[in-house]
Protein backbone atom coordinates (compact mmCIF):
# COMPACT_ATOMS: atom_id res chain seq x y z
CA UNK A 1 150.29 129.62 101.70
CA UNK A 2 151.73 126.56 99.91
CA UNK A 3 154.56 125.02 101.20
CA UNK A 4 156.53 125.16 98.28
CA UNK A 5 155.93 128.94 97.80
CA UNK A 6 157.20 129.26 101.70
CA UNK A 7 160.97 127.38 100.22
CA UNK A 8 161.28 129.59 97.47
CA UNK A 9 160.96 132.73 100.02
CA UNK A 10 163.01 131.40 102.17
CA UNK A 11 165.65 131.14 99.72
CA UNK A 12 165.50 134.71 98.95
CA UNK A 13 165.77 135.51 102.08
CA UNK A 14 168.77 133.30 102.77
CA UNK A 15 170.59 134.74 99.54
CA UNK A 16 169.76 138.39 100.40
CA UNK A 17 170.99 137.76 103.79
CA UNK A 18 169.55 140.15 105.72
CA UNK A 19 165.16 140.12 106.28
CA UNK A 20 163.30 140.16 109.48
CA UNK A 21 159.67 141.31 111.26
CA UNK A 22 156.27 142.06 110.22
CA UNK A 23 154.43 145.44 109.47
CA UNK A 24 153.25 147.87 107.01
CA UNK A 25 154.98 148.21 104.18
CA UNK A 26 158.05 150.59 104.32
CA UNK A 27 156.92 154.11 103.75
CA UNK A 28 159.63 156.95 104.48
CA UNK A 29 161.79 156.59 101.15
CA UNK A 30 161.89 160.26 99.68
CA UNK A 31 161.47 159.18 96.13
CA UNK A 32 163.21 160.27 93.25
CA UNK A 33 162.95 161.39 89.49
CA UNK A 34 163.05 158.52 86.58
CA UNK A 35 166.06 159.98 85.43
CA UNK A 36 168.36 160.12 88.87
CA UNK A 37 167.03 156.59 89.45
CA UNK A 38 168.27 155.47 86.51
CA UNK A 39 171.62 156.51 87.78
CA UNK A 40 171.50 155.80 90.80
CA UNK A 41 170.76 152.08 89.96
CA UNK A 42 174.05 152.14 87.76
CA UNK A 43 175.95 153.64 90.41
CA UNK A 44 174.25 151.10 92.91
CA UNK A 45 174.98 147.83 90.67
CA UNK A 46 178.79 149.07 89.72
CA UNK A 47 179.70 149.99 93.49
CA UNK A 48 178.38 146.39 94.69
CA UNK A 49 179.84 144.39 92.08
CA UNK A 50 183.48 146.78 92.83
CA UNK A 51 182.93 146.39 96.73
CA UNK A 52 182.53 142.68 96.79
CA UNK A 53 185.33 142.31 93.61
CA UNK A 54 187.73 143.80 96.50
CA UNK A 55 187.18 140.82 98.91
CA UNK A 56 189.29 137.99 98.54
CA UNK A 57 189.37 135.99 101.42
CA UNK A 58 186.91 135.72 104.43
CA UNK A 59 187.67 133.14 108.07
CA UNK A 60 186.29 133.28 111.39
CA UNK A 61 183.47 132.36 113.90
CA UNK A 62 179.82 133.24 112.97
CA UNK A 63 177.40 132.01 115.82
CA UNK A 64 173.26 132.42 114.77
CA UNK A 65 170.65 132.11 118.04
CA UNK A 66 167.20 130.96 116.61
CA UNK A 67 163.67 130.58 117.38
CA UNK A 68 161.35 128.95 115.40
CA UNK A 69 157.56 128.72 116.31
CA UNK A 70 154.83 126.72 114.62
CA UNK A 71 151.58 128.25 114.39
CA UNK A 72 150.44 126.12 117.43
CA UNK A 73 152.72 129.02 119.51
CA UNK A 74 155.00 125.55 119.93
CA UNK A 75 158.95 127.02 119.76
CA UNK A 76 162.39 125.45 118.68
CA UNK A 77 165.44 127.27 119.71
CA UNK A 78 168.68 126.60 118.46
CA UNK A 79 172.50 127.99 118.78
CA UNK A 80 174.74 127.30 116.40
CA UNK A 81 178.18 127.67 115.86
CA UNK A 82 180.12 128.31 112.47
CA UNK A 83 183.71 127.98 111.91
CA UNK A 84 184.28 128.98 108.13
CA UNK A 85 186.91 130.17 105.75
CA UNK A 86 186.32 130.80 102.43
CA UNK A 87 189.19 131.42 99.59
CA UNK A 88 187.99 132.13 96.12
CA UNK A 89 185.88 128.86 95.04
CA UNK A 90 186.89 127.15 97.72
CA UNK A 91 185.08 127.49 101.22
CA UNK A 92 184.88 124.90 103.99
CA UNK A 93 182.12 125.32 107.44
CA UNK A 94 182.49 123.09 110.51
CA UNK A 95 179.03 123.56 112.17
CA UNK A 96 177.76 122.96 115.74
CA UNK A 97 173.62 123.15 116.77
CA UNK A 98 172.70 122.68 119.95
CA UNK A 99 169.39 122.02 120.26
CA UNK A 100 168.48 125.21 123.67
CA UNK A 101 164.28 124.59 123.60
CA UNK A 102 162.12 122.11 121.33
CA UNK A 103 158.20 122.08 122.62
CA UNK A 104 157.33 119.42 119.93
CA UNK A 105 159.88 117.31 120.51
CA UNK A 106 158.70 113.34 120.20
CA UNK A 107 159.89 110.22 120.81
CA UNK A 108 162.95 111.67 121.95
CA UNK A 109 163.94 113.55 119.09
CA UNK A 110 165.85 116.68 119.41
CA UNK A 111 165.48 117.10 122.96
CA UNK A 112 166.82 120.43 124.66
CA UNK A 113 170.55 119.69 125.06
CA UNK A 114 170.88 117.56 121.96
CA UNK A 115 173.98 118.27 120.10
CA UNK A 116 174.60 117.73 115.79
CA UNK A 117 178.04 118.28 114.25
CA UNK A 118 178.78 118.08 110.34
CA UNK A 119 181.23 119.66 108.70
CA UNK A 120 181.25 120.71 104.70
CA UNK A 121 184.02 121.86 101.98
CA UNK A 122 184.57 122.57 98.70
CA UNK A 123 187.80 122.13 96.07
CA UNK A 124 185.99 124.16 93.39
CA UNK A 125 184.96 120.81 91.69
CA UNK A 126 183.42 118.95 94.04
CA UNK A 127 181.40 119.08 97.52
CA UNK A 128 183.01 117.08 100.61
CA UNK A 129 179.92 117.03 103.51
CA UNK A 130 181.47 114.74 106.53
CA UNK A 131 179.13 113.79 109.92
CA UNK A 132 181.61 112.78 112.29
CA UNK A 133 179.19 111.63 114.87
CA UNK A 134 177.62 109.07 111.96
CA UNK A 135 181.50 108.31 111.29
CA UNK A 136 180.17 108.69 107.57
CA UNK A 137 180.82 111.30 104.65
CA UNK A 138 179.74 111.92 100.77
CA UNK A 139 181.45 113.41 98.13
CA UNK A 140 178.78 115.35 95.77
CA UNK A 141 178.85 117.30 92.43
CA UNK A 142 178.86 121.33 92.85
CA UNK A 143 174.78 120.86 91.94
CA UNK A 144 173.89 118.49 94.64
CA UNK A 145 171.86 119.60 97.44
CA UNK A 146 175.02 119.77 99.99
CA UNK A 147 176.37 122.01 97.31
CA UNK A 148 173.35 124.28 97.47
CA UNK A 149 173.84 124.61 100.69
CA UNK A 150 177.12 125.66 101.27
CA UNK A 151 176.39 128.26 98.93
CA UNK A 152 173.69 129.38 101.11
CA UNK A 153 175.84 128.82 103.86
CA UNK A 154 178.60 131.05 102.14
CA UNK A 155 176.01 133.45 101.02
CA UNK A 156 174.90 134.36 104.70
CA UNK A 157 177.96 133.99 106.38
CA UNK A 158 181.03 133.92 104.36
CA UNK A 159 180.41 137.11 102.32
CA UNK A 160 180.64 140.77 103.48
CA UNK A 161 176.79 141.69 103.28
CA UNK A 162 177.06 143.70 99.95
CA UNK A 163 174.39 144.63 98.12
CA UNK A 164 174.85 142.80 94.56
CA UNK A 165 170.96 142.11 95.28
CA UNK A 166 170.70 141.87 91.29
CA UNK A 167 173.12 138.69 91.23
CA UNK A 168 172.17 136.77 94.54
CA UNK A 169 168.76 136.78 93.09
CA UNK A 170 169.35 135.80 90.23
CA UNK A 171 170.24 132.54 91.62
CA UNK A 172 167.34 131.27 92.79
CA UNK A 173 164.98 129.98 90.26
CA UNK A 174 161.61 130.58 89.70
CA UNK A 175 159.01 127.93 89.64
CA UNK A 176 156.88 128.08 86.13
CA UNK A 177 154.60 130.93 85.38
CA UNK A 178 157.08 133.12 87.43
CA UNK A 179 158.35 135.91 86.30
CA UNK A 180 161.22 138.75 87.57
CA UNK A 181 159.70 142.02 87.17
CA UNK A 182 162.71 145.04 85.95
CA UNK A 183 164.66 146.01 88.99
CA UNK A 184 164.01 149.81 89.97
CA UNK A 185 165.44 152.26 92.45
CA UNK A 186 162.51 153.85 94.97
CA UNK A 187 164.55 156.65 96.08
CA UNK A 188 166.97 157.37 98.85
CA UNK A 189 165.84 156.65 103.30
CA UNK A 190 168.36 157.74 106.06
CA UNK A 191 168.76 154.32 108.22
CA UNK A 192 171.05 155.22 111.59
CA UNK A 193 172.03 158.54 110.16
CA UNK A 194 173.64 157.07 106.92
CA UNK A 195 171.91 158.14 103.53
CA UNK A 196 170.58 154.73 101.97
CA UNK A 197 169.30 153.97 98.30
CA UNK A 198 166.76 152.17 98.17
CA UNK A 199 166.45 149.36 95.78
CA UNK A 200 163.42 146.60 95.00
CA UNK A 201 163.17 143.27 92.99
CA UNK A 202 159.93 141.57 92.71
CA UNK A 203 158.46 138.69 90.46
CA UNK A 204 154.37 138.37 89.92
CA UNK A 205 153.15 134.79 90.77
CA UNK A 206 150.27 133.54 89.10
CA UNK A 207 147.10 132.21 91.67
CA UNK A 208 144.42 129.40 91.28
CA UNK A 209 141.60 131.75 90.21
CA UNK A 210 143.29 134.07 87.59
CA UNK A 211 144.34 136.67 89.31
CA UNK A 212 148.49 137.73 90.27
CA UNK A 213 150.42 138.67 93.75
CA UNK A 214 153.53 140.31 93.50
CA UNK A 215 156.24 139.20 95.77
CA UNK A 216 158.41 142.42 96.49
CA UNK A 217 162.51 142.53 97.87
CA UNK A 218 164.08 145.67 99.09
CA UNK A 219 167.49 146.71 99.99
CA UNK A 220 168.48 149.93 101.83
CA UNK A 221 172.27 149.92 100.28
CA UNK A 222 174.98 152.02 102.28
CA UNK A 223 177.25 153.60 99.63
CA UNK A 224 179.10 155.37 102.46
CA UNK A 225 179.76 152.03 104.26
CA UNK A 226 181.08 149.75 101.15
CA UNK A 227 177.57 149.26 99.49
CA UNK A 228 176.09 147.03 102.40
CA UNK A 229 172.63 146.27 103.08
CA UNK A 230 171.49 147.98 106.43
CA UNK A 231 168.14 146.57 106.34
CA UNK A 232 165.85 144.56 103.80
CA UNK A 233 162.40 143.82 103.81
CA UNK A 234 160.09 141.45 101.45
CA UNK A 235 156.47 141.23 101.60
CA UNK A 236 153.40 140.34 98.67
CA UNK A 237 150.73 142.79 97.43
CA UNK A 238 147.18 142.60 95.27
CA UNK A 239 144.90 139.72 95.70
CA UNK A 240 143.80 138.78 99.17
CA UNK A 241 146.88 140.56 100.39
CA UNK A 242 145.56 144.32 99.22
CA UNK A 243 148.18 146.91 99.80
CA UNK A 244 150.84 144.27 101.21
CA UNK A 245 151.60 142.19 104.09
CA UNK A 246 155.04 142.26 105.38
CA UNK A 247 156.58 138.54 105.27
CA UNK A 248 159.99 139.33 106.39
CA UNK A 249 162.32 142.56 107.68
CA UNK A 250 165.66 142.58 109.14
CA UNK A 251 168.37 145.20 110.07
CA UNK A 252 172.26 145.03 110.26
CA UNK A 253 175.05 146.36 111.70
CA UNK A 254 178.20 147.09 109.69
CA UNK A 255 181.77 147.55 111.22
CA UNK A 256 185.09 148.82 108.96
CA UNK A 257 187.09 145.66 108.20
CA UNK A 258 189.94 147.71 106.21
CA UNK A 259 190.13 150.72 104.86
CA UNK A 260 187.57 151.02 102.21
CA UNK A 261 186.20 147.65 103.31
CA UNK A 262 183.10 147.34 105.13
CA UNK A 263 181.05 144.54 106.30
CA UNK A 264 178.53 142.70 108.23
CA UNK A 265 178.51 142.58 112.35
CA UNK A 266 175.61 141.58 113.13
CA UNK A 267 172.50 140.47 111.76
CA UNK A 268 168.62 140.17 113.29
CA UNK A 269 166.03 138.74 111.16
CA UNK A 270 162.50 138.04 112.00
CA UNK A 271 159.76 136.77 109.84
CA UNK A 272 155.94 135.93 109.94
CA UNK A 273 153.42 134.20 108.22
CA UNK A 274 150.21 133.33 107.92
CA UNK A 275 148.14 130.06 109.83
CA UNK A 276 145.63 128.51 108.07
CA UNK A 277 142.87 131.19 108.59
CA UNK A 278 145.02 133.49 107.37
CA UNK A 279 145.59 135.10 111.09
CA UNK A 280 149.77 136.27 111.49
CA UNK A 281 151.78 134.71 113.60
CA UNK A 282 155.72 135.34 114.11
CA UNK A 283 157.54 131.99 112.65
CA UNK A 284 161.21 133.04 113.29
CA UNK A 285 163.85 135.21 114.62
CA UNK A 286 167.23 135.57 114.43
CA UNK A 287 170.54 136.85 115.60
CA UNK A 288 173.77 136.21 113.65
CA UNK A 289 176.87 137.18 114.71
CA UNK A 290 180.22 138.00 113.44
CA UNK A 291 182.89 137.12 116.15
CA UNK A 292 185.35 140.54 116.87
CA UNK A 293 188.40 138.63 115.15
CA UNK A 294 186.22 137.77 112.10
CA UNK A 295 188.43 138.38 109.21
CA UNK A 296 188.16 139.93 105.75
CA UNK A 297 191.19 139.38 102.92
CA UNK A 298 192.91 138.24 105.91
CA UNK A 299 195.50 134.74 106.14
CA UNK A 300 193.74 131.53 105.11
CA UNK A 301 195.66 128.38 104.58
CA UNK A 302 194.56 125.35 102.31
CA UNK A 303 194.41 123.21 106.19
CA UNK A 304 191.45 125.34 106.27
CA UNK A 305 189.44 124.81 103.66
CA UNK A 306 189.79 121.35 103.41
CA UNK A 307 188.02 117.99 105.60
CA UNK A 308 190.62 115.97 107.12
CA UNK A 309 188.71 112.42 107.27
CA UNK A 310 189.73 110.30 109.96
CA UNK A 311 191.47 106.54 109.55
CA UNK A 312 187.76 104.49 109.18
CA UNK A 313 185.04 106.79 108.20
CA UNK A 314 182.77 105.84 105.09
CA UNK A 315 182.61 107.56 102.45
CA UNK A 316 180.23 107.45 99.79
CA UNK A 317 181.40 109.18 96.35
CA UNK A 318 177.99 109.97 94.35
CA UNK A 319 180.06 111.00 91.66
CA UNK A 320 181.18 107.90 90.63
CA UNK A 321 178.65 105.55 92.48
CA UNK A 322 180.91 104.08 94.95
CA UNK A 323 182.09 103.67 98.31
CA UNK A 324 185.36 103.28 100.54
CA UNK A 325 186.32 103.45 103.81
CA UNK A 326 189.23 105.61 104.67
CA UNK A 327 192.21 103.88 105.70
């Protein structure tokens, strides 16, 4: 699989927040009449939009236990530690990775017990990303790759885990000769006794010899627990891949922030892939966690969404081509 087909999955599964392990396709949704689904995918895209509408704030601790393995059965396993806050179109993360296991390490890189810190914010109009350890920071445009990927970073850990699957894809954009297929509801699947409705997104990629795979994304929304997602799963069907091969499932748990307001606990993900000789192999799982005083429309002050530079770090301001050093 091409590398740059791998980044654009990875993306949708960042932005749908929750996907995980590998298997045969999903097959115990009870499905449901044209006309119902039709509905039901109203109902589905109003309730998400109304449940996220109703969160204003979000601040706490998010910690997310990795593994990563390359083909070669080699793994890297990571902890990392998110302090966030978010407050309309502003949002700030102070990040910590400590590097637990890392097989291919070389030359010293990334050995177990190696520790990164960075810390990123945003006014609305502009991305701060500062590496105290470098004693350096840049000051980007909301488009610049640090702003990508605080959105990410907000996406998966600074939002709820509503469903809105129709407007977090929408963000990522397709590479040329892509194209989104129409949304459609599959029908209703009981996940941990709650009813879910089930809902899919796919685009059709165009291959080498002629011939089209569909990439597919599903959502089992919770309308009973404030439209969250209580598991996901994405895979690709036709060509090589025949009835479907399962690139990515995960499951959540949801606890009651407020009344009326539910949200994301927990979080496993696992995904595979497939080596050069097309043989599966598990690439990644893993764990994120909401910490117990994790809060939802709770207190947040502007001390915490913004970077407090310290007297002689460097900044470099790519919005107007120059650097300073802070006083």
């Amino acid at each position: 699989m091409k590398k740059w087909l791998i980044l654009v999955i990875a993306a949708l599964v960042a932005l749908t927040t929750l996907i995980a392990a590998r298997g045969a396709p999903s097959d115990g949704i009870d499905a449901v009449g044209a006309e119902e689904a039709e509905q039901l995918l109203a109902a589905v895209r109003s309730g998400c939009e109304a449940a996220a509408s109703r969160v204003s704030t979000s601040a706490g601790q998010v910690r997310v236990n990795e593994w990563i393995w390359e083909p070669t059965g080699e793994v890297l396993e990571t902890e990392t530690v998110y302090d966030v806050a978010s407050a309309g179109e502003k949002s700030k993360a102070s990040v910590t990775t400590t590097y637990v296991a890392n097989e291919g390490a070389s030359a010293g890189l990334n050995t177990p017990g190696t520790v990164q810190r960075w810390e990123i914010a945003c006014d609305g109009e502009k991305v701060t990303s500062y590496y105290p350890d470098e004693n350096r920071a840049e000051v980007s445009g909301l488009d610049s790759d640090a702003g990508r990927r605080l959105r990410a970073t907000k996406a998966r850990l600074m939002i709820p885990g509503h469903g809105v699957p129709e407007a977090q894809l929408e963000q990522v954009k397709l590479p040329p000769g892509y194209e989104w297929n129409e949304r459609r509801l599959l029908g209703r699947e009981v996940v941990d006794g709650e009813e879910c409705i089930v809902y899919e997104a796919s685009h059709t990629a165009p291959r080498a010899d002629g011939t089209e795979v569909t990439y597919y994304h599903r959502h089992w929304i919770d309308p009973n627990r404030g439209f969250t997602v209580s598991k996901s799963e994405s895979g690709i069907r036709g060509g090589p891949y025949g009835e479907g091969f399962v690139l990515a499932t995960g499951e959540a748990e949801t606890r009651q922030y407020a009344d009326a307001l539910w949200g994301v606990r927990e979080v496993r993900i696992e995904e595979h892939r497939l080596d050069d000789s097309d043989k599966p192999y598990r690439m990644r799982y893993a764990v994120t966690t909401l910490a117990d005083d994790y809060q939802l429309n709770g207190p947040v002050s502007e001390e915490m969404l913004t970077i407090q530079l310290p007297s002689g770090t460097k900044v470099y301001n790519t919005l107007i081509d120059a650097g300073y050093t802070v006083p």
